[in-house]
Protein backbone atom coordinates (compact mmCIF):
# COMPACT_ATOMS: atom_id res chain seq x y z
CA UNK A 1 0.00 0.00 0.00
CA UNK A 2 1.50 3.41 -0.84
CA UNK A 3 1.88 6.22 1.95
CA UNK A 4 0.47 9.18 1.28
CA UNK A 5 2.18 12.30 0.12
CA UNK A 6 0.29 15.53 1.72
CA UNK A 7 3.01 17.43 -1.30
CA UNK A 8 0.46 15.75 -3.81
CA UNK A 9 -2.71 17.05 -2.34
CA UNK A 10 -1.04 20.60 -2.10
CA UNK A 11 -0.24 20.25 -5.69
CA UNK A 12 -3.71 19.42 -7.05
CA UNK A 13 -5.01 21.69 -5.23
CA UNK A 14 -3.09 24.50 -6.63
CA UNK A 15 -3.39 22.81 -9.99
CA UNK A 16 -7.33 22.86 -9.33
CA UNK A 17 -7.31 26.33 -7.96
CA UNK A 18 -4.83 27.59 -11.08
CA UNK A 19 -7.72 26.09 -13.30
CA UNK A 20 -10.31 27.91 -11.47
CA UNK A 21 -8.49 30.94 -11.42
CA UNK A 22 -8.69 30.86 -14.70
CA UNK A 23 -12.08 29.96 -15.57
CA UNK A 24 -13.05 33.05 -12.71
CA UNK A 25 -10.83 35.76 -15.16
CA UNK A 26 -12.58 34.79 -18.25
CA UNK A 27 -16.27 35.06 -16.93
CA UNK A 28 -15.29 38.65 -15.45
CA UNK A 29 -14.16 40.29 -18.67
CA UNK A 30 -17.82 41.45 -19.78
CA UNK A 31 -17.71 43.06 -16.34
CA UNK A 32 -13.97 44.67 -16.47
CA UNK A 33 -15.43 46.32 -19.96
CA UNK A 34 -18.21 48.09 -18.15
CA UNK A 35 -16.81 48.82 -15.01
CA UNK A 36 -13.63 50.51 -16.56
CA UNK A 37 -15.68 53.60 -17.85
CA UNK A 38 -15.18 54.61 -14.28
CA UNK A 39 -12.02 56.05 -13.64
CA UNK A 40 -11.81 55.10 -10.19
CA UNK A 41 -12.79 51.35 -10.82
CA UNK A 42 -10.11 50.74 -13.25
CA UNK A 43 -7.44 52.20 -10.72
CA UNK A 44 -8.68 50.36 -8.11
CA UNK A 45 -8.99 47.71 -9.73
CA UNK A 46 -4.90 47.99 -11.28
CA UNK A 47 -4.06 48.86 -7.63
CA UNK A 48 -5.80 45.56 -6.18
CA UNK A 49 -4.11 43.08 -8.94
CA UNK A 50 -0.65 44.74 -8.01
CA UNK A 51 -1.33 43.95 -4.48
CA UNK A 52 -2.90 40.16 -4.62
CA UNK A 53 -0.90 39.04 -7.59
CA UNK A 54 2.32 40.10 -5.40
CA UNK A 55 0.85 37.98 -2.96
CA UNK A 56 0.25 35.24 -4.96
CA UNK A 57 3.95 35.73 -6.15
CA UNK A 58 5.80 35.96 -2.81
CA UNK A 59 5.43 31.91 -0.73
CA UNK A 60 5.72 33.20 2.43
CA UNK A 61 5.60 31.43 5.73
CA UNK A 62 2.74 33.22 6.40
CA UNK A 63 0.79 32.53 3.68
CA UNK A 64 1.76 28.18 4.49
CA UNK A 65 0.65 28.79 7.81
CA UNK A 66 -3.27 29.58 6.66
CA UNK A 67 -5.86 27.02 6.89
CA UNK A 68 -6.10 25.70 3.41
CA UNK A 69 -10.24 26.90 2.30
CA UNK A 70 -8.47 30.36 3.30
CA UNK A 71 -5.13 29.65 1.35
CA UNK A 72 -7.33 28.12 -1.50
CA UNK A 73 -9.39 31.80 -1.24
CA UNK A 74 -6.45 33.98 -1.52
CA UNK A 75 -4.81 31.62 -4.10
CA UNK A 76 -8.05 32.09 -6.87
CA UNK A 77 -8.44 35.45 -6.17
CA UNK A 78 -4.46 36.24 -6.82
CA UNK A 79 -4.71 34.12 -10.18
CA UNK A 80 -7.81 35.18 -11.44
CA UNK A 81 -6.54 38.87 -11.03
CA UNK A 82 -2.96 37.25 -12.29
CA UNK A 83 -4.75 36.58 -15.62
CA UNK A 84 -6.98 39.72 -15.81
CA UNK A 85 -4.98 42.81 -14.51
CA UNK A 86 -3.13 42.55 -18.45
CA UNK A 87 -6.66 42.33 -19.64
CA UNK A 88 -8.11 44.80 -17.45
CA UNK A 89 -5.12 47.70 -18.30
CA UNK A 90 -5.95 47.10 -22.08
CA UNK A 91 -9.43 47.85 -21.73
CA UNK A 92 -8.98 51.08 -19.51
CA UNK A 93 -6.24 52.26 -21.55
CA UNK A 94 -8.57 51.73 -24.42
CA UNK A 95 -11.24 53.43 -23.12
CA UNK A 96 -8.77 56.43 -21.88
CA UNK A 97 -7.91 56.64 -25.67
CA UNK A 98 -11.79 56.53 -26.99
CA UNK A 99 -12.69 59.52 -24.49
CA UNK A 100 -9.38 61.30 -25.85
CA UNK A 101 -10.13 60.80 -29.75
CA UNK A 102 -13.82 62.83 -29.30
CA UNK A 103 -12.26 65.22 -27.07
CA UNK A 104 -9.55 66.03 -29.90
CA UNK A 105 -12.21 65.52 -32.85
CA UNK A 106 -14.44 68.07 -30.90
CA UNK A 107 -11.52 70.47 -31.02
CA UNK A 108 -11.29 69.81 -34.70
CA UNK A 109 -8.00 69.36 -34.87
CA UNK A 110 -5.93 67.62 -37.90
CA UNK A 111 -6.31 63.77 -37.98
CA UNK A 112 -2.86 63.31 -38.50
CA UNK A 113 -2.60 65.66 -34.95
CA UNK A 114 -5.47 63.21 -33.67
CA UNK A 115 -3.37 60.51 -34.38
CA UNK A 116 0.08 61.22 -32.74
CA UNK A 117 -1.59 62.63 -29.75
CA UNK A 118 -3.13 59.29 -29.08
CA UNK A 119 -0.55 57.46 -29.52
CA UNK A 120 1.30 59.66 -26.78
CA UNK A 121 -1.51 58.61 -24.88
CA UNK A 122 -1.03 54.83 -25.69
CA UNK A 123 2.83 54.96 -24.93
CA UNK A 124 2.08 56.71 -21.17
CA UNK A 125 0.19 53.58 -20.81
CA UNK A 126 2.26 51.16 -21.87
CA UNK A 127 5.97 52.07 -20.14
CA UNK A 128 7.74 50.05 -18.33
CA UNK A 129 9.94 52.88 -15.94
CA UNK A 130 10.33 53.86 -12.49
CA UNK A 131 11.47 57.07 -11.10
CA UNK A 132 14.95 56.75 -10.35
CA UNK A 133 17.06 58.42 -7.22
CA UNK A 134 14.96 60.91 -5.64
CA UNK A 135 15.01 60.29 -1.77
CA UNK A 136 17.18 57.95 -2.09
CA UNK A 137 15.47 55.69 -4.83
CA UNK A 138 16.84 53.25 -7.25
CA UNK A 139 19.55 54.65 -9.81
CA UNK A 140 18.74 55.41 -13.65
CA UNK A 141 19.22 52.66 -15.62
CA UNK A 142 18.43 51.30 -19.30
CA UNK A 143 18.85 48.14 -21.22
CA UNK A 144 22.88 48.41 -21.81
CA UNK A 145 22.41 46.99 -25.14
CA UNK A 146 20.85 50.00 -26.17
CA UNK A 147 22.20 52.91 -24.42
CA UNK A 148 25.47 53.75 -22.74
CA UNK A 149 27.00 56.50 -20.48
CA UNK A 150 28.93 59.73 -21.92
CA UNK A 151 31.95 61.06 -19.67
CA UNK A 152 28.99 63.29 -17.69
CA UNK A 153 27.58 59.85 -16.66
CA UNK A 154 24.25 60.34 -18.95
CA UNK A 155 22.86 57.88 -21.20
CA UNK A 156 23.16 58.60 -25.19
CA UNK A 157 21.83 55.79 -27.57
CA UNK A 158 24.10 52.92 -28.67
CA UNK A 159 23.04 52.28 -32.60
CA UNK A 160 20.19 54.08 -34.29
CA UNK A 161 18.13 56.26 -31.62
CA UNK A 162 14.59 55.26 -32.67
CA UNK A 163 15.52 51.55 -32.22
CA UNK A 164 16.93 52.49 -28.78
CA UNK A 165 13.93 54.60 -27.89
CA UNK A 166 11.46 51.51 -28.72
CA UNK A 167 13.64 49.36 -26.44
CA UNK A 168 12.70 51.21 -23.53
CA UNK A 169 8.96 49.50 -24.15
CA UNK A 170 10.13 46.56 -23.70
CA UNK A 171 12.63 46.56 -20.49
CA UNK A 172 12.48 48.17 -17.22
CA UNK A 173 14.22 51.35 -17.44
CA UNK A 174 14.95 54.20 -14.24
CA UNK A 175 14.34 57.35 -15.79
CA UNK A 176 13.65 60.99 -14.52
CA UNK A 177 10.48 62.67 -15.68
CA UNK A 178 11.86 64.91 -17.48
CA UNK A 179 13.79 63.14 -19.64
CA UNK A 180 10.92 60.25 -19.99
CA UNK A 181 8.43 62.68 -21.12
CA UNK A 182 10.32 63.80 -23.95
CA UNK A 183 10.89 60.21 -24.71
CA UNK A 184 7.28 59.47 -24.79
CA UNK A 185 6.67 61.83 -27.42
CA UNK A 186 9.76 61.26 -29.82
CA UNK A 187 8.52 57.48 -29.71
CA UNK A 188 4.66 58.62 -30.76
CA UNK A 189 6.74 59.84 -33.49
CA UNK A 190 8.77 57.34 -34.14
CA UNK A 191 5.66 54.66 -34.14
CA UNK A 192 3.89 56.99 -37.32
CA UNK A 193 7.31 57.80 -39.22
CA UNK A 194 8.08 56.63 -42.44
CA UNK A 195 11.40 55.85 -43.25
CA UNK A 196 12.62 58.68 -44.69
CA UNK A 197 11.14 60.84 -41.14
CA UNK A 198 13.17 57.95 -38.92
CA UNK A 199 16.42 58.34 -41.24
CA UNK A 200 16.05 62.19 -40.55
CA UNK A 201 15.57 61.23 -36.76
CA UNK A 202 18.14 59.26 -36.45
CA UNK A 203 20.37 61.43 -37.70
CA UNK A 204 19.09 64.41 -35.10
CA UNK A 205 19.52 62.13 -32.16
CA UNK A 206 22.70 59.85 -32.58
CA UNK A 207 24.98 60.53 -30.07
CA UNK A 208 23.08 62.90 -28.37
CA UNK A 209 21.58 63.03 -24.42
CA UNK A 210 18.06 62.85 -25.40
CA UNK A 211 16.49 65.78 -25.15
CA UNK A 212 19.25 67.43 -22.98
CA UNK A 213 21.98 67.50 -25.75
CA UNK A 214 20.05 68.76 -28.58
CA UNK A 215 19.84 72.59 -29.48
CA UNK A 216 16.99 74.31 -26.44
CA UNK A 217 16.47 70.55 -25.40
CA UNK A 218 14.89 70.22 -28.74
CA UNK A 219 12.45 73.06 -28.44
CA UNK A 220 11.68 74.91 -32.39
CA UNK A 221 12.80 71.37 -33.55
CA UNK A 222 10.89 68.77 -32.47
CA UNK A 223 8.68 70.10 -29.48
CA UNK A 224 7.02 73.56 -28.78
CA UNK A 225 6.53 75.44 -25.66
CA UNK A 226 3.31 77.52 -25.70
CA UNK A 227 2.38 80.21 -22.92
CA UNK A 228 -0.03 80.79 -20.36
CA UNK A 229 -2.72 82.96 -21.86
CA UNK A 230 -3.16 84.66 -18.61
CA UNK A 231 -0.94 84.96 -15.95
CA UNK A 232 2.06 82.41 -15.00
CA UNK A 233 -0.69 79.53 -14.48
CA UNK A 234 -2.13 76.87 -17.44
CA UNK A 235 -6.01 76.86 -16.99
CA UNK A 236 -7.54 73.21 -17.63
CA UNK A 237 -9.67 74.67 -20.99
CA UNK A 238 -5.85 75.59 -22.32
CA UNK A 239 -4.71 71.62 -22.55
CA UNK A 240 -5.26 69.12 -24.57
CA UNK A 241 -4.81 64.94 -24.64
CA UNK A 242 -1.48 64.45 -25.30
CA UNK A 243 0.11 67.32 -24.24
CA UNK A 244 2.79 66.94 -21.53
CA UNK A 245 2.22 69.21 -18.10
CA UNK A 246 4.62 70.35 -15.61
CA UNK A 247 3.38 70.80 -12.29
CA UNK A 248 5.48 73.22 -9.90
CA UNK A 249 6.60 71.67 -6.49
CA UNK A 250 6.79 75.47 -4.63
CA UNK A 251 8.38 73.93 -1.39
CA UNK A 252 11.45 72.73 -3.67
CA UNK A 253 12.85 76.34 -3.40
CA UNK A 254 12.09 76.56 0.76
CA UNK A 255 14.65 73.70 1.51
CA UNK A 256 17.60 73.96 2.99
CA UNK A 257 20.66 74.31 0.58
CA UNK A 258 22.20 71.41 1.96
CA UNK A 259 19.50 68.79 1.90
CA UNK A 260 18.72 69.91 -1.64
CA UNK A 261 20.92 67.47 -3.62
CA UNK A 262 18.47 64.75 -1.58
CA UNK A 263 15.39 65.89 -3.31
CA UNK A 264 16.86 66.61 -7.12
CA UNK A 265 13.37 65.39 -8.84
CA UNK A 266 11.25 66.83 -7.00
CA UNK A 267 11.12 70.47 -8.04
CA UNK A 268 7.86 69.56 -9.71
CA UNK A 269 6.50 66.67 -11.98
CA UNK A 270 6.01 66.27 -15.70
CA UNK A 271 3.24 63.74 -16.33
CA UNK A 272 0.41 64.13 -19.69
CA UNK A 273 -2.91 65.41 -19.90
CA UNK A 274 -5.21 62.52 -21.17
CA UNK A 275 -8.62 64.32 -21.67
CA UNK A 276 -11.59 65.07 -19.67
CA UNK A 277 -9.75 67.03 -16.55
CA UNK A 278 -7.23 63.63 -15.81
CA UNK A 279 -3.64 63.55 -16.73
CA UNK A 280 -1.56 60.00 -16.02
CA UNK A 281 2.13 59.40 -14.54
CA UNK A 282 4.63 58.11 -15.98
CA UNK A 283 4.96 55.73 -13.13
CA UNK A 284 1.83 54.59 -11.78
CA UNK A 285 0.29 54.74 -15.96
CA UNK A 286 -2.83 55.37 -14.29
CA UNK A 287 -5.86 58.03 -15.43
CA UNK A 288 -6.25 60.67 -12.38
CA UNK A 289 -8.03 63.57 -11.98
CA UNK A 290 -5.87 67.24 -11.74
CA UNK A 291 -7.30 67.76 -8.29
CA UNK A 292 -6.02 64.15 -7.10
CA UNK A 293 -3.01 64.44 -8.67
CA UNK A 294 -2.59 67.70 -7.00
CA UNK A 295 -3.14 65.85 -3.41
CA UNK A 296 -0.18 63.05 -4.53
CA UNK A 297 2.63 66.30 -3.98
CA UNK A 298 1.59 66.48 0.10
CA UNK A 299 3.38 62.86 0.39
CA UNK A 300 6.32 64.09 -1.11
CA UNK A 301 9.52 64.06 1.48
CA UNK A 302 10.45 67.59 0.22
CA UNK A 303 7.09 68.93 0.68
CA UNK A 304 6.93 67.71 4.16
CA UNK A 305 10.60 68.92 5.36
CA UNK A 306 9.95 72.14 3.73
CA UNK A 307 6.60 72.97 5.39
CA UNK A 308 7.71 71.50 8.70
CA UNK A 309 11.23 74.05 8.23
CA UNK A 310 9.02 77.23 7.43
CA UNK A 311 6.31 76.69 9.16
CA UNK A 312 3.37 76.27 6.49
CA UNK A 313 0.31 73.79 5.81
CA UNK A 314 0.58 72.73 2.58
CA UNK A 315 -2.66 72.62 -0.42
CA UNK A 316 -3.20 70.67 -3.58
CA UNK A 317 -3.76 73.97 -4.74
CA UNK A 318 -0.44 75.41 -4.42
CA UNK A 319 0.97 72.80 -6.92
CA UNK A 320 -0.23 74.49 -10.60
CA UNK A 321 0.85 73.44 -14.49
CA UNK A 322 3.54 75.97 -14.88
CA UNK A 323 4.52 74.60 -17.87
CA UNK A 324 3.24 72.88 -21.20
CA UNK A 325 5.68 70.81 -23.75
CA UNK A 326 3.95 69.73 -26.92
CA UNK A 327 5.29 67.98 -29.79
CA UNK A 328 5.95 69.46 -33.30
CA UNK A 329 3.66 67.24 -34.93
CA UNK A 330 5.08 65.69 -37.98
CA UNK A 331 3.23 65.69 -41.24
CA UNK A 332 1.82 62.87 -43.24
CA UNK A 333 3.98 62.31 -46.70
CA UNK A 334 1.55 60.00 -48.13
């Protein structure tokens, strides 16, 4: 008679539960299609897959210690979000992109315009960065097959440019916002170039710190800088999807000289407008509001030290676009 081997229980049941995981993903994508017309459904939703599929991920001690109908819970609720967080980011991207496209149609703006601006939109959504340094994050770093470091320590493409810009789609790349953001939108133009516009790009990039080394960090040449039409402050009817906003950080300038070099990043935050009053990060490639995003700067470190040092209560409202970058939209030769 053969002994028994509990390994082979645990096994079918995560076999059984994998299965069921996946059956549970499939029946719920109807659902993620409706519920992601709501902004705040399809972040929460993103923001519980990150959490339970890192779970799911991580065999803990603590998760072999649970009873197993409890470990059996957690285990089909981390794969069923496993298989439908991919899913359910496609569909709110998608719908992101549909509420852009009437926005810009309504403003009756060139289709080829229309079509670049979305796909600014589409690359937001679909980076694969982190920002890099800042209070002591990670360092900047990109695929070495693609990019290497100058004398100055910054990255300048290895090959043709727009082959190196596309690679930073497909890795895991530490780059600051500034930088990124110009990135986004050379690669919208990459993705609608023909070759004769990606020879001519090629040629204006190679070698170069992207945007940093070009003439005016490519401003006249490939993006434009338009200004307030009142005051020092972009008003929410002057944007629109795919335009890249800078919001001002005022408490940079009230920190101490010293601990400055801490909180190099953090003078203020480029991320894009996407449409209907939301803009999305860079780093979290999730639609929210202005007003929310506004709230995000009273976490920051530098925020904190500086209002502690002078003596203030921060507001959302003190962090305004200051600036507006958009790109010089290339024309159709066809």
């Amino acid at each position: 008679m053969k002994s028994h081997d509990p390994n082979q229980d645990q096994q079918a049941l995560l076999a059984f539960t994998f299965r069921s995981g996946l059956w549970f993903s499939q029946r719920l994508t109807p659902l993620k299609q409706s519920l992601c017309s709501n902004t705040f459904i399809c972040v929460g939703g993103n923001f519980l897959g990150r959490v339970v599929t890192r779970l799911a991920k991580e065999r803990s001690a603590f998760l072999r210690t649970l009873p197993s109908p409890l470990r059996f819970g957690m285990v089909l609720v981390a794969t069923a979000v496993f298989f439908c967080r991919s899913e359910w980011s496609k569909v709110c991207a998608a719908e992101v992109v549909g509420a852009a496209r009437q926005e810009l149609r309504a403003a009756k703006l060139p289709a080829d315009e229309i079509r670049v601006r979305l796909k600014i939109i589409e690359n937001v959504a679909a980076l694969k960065a982190y920002f890099p340094r800042a209070d002591g994050g990670r360092p900047e770093t990109r695929n070495p097959k693609f990019w290497k470091t100058n004398k100055d320590g910054s990255y300048i493409p290895i090959g043709k440019p727009t082959e190196a810009i596309g690679d930073l789609w497909r890795t895991v790349s530490g780059i600051r916002c500034s930088k990124l953001s110009a990135l986004v939108m050379i690669k919208a133009m990459v993705d609608v170039a023909d070759e004769k516009q990606l020879a001519a790009l090629d040629e204006m990039l190679q070698g170069k710190v992207i945007p940093n080394g070009l003439p005016k960090r490519g401003v006249g040449t490939l993006f434009s800088k338009p200004k307030p039409k009142n005051g020092e402050v972009f008003q929410l009817a002057e944007l629109l999807p795919g335009d890249e906003v800078w919001f001002e950080n005022p408490y940079f300038d009230l920190i101490d000289s010293s601990q400055k070099p801490k909180y190099y990043g953090q003078e203020g935050h480029h991320v894009f407008y996407i449409g209907g009053g939301n803009v999305m990060d860079m780093y979290s490639r999730e639609p929210q509001s202005i007003e929310d995003f506004r709230r995000t700067f009273l976490n920051w470190k530098s925020v904190k030290i500086a209002a502690e040092t002078s003596k203030r209560k921060p507001r959302a409202g003190e962090f305004q676009i200051k600036a507006v970058r958009r790109l010089i939209f290339p024309k159709n030769n066809s």
